[in-house]
PDB file of N, CA and C in Angstrom:
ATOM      1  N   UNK A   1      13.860 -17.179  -8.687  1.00  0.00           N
ATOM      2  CA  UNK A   1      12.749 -18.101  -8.609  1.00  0.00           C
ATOM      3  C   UNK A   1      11.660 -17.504  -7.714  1.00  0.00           C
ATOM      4  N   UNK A   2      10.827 -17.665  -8.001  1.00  0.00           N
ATOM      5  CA  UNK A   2       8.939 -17.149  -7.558  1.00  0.00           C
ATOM      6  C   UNK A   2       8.990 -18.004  -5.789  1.00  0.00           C
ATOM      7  N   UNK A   3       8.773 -16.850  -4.894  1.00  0.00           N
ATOM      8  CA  UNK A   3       8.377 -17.769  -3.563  1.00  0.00           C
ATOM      9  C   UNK A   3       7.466 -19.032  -3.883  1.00  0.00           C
ATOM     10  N   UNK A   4       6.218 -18.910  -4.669  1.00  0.00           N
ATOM     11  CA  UNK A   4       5.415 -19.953  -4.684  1.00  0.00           C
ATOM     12  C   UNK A   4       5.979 -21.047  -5.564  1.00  0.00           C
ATOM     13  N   UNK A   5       6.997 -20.958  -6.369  1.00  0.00           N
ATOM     14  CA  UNK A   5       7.590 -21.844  -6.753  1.00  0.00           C
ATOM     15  C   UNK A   5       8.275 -22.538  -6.289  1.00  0.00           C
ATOM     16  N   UNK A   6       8.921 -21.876  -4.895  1.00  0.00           N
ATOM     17  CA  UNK A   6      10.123 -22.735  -3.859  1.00  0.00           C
ATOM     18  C   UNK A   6       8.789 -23.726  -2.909  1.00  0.00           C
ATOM     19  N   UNK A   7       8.254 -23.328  -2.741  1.00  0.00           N
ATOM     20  CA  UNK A   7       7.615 -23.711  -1.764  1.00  0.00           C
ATOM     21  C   UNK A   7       6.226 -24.752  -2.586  1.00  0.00           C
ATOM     22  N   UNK A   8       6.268 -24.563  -3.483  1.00  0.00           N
ATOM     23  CA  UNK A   8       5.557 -25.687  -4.360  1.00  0.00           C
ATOM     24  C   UNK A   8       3.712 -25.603  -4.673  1.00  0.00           C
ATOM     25  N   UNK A   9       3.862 -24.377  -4.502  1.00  0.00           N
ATOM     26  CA  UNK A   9       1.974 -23.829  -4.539  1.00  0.00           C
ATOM     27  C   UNK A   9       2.281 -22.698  -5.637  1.00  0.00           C
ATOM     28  N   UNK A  10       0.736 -22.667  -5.587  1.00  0.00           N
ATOM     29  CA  UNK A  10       0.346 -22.118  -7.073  1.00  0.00           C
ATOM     30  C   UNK A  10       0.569 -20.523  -6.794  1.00  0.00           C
ATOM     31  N   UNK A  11       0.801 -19.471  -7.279  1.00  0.00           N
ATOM     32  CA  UNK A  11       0.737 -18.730  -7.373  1.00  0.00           C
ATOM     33  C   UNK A  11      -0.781 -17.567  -6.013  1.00  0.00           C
ATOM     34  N   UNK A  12      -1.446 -18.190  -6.838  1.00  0.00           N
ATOM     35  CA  UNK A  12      -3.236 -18.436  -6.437  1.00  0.00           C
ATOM     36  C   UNK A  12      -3.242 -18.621  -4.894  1.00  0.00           C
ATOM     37  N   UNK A  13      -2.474 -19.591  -4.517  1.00  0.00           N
ATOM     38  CA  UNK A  13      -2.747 -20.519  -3.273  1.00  0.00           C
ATOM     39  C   UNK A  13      -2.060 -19.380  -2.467  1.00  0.00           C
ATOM     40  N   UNK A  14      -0.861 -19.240  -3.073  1.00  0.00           N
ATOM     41  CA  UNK A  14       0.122 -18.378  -1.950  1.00  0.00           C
ATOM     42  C   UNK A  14      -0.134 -17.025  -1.527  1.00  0.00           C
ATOM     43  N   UNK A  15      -1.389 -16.387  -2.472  1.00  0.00           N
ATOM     44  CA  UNK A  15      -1.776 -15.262  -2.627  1.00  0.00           C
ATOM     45  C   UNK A  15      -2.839 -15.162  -1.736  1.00  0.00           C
ATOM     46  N   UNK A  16      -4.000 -16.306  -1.327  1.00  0.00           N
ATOM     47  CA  UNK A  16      -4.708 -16.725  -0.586  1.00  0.00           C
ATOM     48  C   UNK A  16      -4.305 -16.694   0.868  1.00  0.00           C
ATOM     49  N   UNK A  17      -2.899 -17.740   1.074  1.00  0.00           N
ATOM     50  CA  UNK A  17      -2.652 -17.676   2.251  1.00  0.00           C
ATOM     51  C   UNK A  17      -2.201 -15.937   2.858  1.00  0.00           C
ATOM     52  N   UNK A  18      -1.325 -15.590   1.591  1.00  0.00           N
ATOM     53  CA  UNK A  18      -1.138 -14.113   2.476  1.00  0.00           C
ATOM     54  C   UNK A  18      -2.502 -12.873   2.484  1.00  0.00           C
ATOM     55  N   UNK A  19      -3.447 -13.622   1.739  1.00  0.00           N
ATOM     56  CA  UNK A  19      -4.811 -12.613   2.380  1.00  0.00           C
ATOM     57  C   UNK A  19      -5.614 -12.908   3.907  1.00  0.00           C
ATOM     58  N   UNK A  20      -5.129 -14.338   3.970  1.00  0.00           N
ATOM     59  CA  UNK A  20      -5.501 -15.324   5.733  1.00  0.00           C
ATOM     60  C   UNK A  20      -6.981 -15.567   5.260  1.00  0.00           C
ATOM     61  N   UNK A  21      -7.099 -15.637   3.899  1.00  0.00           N
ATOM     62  CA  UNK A  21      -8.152 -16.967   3.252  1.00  0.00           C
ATOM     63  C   UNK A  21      -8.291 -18.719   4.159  1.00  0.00           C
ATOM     64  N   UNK A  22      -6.994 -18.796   4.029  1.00  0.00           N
ATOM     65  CA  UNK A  22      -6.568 -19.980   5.026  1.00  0.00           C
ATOM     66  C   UNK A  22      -5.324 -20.071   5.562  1.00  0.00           C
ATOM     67  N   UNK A  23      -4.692 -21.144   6.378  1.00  0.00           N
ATOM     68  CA  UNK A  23      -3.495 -21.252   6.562  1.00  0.00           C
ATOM     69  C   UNK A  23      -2.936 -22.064   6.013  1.00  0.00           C
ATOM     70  N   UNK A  24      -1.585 -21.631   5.818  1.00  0.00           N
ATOM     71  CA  UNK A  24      -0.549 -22.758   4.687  1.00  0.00           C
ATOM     72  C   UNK A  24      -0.861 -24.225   5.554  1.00  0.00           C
ATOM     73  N   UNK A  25      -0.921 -25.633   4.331  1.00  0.00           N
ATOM     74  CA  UNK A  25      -1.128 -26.868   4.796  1.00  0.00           C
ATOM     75  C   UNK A  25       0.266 -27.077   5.396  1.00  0.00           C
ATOM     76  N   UNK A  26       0.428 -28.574   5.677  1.00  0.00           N
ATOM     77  CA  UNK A  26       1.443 -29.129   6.543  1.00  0.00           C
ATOM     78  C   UNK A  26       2.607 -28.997   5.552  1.00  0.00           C
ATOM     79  N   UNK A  27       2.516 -29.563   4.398  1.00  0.00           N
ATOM     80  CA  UNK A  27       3.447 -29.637   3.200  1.00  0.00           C
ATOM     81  C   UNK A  27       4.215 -28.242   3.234  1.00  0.00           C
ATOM     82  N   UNK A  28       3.394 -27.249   2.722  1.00  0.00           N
ATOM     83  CA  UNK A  28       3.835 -25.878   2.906  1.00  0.00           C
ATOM     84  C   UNK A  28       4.713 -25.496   3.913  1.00  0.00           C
ATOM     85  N   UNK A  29       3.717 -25.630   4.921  1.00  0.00           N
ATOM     86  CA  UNK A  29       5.059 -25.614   6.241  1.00  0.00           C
ATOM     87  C   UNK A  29       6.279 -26.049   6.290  1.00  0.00           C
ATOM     88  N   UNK A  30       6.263 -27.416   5.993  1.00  0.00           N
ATOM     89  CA  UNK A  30       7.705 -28.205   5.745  1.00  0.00           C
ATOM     90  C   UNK A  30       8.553 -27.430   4.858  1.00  0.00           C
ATOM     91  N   UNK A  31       7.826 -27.392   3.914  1.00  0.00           N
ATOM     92  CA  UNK A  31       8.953 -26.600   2.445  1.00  0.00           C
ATOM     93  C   UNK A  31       9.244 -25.303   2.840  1.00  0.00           C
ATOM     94  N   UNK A  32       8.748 -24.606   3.273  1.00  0.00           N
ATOM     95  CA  UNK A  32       9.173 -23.330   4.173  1.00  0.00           C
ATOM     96  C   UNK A  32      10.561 -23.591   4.808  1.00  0.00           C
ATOM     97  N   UNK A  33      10.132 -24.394   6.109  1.00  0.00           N
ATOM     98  CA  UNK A  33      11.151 -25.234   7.170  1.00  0.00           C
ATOM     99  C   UNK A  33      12.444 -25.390   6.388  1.00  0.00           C
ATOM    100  N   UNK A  34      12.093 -26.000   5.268  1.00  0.00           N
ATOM    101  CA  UNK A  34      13.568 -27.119   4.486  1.00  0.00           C
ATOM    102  C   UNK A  34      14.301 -26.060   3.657  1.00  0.00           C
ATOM    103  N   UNK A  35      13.253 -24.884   3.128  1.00  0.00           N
ATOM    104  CA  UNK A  35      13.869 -24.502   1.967  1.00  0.00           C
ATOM    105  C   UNK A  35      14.378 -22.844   3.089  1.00  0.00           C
ATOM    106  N   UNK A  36      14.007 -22.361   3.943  1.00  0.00           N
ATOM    107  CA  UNK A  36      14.080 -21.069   4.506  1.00  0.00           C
ATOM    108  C   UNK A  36      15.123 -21.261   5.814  1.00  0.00           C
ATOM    109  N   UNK A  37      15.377 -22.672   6.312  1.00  0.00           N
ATOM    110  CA  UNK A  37      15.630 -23.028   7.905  1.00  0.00           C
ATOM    111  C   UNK A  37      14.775 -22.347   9.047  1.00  0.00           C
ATOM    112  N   UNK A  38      13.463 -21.939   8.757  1.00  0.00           N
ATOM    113  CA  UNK A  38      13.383 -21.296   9.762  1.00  0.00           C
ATOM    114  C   UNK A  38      12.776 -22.421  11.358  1.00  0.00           C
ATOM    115  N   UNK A  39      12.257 -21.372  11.991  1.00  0.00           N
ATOM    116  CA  UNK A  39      11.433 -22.473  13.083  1.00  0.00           C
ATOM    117  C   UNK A  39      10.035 -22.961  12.471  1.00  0.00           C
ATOM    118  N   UNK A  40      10.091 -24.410  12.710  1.00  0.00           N
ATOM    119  CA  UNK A  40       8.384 -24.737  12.325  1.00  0.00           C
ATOM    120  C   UNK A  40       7.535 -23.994  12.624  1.00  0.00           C
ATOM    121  N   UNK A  41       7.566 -23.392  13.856  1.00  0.00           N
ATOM    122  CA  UNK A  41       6.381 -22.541  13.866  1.00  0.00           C
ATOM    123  C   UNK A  41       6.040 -21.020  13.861  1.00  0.00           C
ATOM    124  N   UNK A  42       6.835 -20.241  12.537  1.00  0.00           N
ATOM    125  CA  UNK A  42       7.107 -19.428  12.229  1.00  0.00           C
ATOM    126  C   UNK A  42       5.791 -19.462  11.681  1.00  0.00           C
ATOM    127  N   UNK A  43       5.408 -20.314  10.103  1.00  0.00           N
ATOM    128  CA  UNK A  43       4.969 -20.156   9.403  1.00  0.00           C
ATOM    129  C   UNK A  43       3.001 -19.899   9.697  1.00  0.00           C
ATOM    130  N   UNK A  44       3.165 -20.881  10.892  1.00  0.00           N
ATOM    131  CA  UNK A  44       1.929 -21.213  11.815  1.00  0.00           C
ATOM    132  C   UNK A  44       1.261 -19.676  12.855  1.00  0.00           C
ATOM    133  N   UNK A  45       2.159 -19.221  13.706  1.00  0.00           N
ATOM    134  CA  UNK A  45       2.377 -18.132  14.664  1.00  0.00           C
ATOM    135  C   UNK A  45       2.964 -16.717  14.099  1.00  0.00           C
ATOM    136  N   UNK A  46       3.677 -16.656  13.124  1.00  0.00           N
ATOM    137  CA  UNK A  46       4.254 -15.194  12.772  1.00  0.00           C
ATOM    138  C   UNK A  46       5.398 -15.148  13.370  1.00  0.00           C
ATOM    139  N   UNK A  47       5.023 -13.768  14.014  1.00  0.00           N
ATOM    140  CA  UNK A  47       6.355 -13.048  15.218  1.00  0.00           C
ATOM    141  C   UNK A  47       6.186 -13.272  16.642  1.00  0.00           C
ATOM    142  N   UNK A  48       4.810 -14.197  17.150  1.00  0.00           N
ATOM    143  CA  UNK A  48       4.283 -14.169  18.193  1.00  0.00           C
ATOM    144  C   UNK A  48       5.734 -14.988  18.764  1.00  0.00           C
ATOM    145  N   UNK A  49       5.623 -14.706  20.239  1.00  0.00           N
ATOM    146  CA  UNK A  49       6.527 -15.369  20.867  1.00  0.00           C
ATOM    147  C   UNK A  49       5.895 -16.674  21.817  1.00  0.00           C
ATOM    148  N   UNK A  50       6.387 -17.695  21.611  1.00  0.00           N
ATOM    149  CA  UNK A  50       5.812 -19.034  22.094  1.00  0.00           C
ATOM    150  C   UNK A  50       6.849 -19.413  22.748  1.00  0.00           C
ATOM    151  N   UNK A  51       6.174 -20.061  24.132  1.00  0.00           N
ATOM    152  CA  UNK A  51       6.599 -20.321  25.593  1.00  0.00           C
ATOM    153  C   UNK A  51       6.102 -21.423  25.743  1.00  0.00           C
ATOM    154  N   UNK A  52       7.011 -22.443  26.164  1.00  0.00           N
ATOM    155  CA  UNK A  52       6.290 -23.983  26.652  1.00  0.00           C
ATOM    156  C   UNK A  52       6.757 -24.775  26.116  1.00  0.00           C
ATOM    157  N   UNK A  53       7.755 -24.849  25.221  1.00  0.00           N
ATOM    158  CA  UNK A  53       9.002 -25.974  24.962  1.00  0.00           C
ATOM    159  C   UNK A  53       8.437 -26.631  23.713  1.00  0.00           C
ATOM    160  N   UNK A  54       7.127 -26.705  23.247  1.00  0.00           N
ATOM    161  CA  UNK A  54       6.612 -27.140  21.532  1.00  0.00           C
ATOM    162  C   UNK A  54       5.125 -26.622  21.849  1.00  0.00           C
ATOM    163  N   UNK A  55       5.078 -26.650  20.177  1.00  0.00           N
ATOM    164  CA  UNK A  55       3.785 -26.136  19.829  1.00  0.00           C
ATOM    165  C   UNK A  55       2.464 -26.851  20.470  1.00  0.00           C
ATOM    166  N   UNK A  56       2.230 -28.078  20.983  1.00  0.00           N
ATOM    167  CA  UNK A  56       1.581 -29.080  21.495  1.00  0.00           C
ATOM    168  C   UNK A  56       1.328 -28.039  23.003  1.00  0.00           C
ATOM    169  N   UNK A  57       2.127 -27.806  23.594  1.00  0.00           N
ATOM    170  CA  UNK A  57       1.934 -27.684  25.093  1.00  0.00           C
ATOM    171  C   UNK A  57       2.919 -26.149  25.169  1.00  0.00           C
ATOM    172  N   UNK A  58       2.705 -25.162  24.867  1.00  0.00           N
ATOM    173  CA  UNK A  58       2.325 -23.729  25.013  1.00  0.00           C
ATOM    174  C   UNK A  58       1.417 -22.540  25.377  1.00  0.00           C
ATOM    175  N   UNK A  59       2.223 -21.200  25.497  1.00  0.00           N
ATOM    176  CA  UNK A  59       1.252 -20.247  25.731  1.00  0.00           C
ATOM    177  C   UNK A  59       1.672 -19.206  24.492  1.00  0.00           C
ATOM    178  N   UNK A  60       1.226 -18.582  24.182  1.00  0.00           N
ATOM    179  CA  UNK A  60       1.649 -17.309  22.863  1.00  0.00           C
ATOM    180  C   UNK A  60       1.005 -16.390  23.703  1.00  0.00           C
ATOM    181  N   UNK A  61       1.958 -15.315  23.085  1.00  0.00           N
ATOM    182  CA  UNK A  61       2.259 -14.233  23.375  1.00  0.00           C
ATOM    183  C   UNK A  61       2.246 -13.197  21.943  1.00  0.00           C
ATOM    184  N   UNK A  62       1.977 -12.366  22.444  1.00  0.00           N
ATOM    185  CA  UNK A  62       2.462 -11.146  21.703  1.00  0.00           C
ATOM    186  C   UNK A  62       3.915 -10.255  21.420  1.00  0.00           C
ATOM    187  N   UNK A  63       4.784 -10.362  20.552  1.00  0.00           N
ATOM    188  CA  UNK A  63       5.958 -10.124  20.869  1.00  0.00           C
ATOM    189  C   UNK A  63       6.300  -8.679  21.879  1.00  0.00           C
ATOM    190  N   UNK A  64       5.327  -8.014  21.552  1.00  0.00           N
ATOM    191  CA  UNK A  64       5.230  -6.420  22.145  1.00  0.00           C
ATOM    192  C   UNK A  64       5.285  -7.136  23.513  1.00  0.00           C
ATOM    193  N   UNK A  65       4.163  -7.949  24.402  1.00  0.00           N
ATOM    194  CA  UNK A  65       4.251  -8.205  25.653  1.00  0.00           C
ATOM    195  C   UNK A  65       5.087  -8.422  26.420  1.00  0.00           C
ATOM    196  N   UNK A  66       5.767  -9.134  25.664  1.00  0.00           N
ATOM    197  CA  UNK A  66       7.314  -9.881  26.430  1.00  0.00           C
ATOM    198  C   UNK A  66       8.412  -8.587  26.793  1.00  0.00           C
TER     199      UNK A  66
END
C-alpha cells in the first residue's frame, strides 16, 4: 500500500509536504501517530531533539548539538 494511501492524502499533497510546500495538517499527523506509533512530534520537528516535557512548553535542538 502507497504511504499516501495509509495516511489518507493524495498522492499530490504528500509530494508537497515532502518538498516543505507546507506542513502535514493535524489529521495527517494523527494518521502518521496511529498508523506508524511514532511520537506526535516526529512528524512536526523531524530528528530535532525536544526538551521541556510537550510540544506547548519546549526548547529544540539540533540532534548534532546534544
Amino acid at each position: 500500500m502507497e504511504f499516501a494511501n495509509i495516511i489518507y492524502v493524495s498522492q499530490g499533497s504528500l509530494s508537497e509536504i515532502e518538498q516543505d510546500k507546507y506542513k502535514p495538517s493535524y489529521d495527517v499527523i494523527i494518521a502518521i501517530n496511529k498508523r506508524f506509533n511514532t511520537e506526535i512530534e516526529w512528524p512536526i520537528y523531524g530528528d530535532e531533539k525536544i526538551v521541556g516535557g510537550n510540544i506547548f512548553n519546549m526548547e529544540i535542538y539540533d540532534k548534532d548539538e546534544i
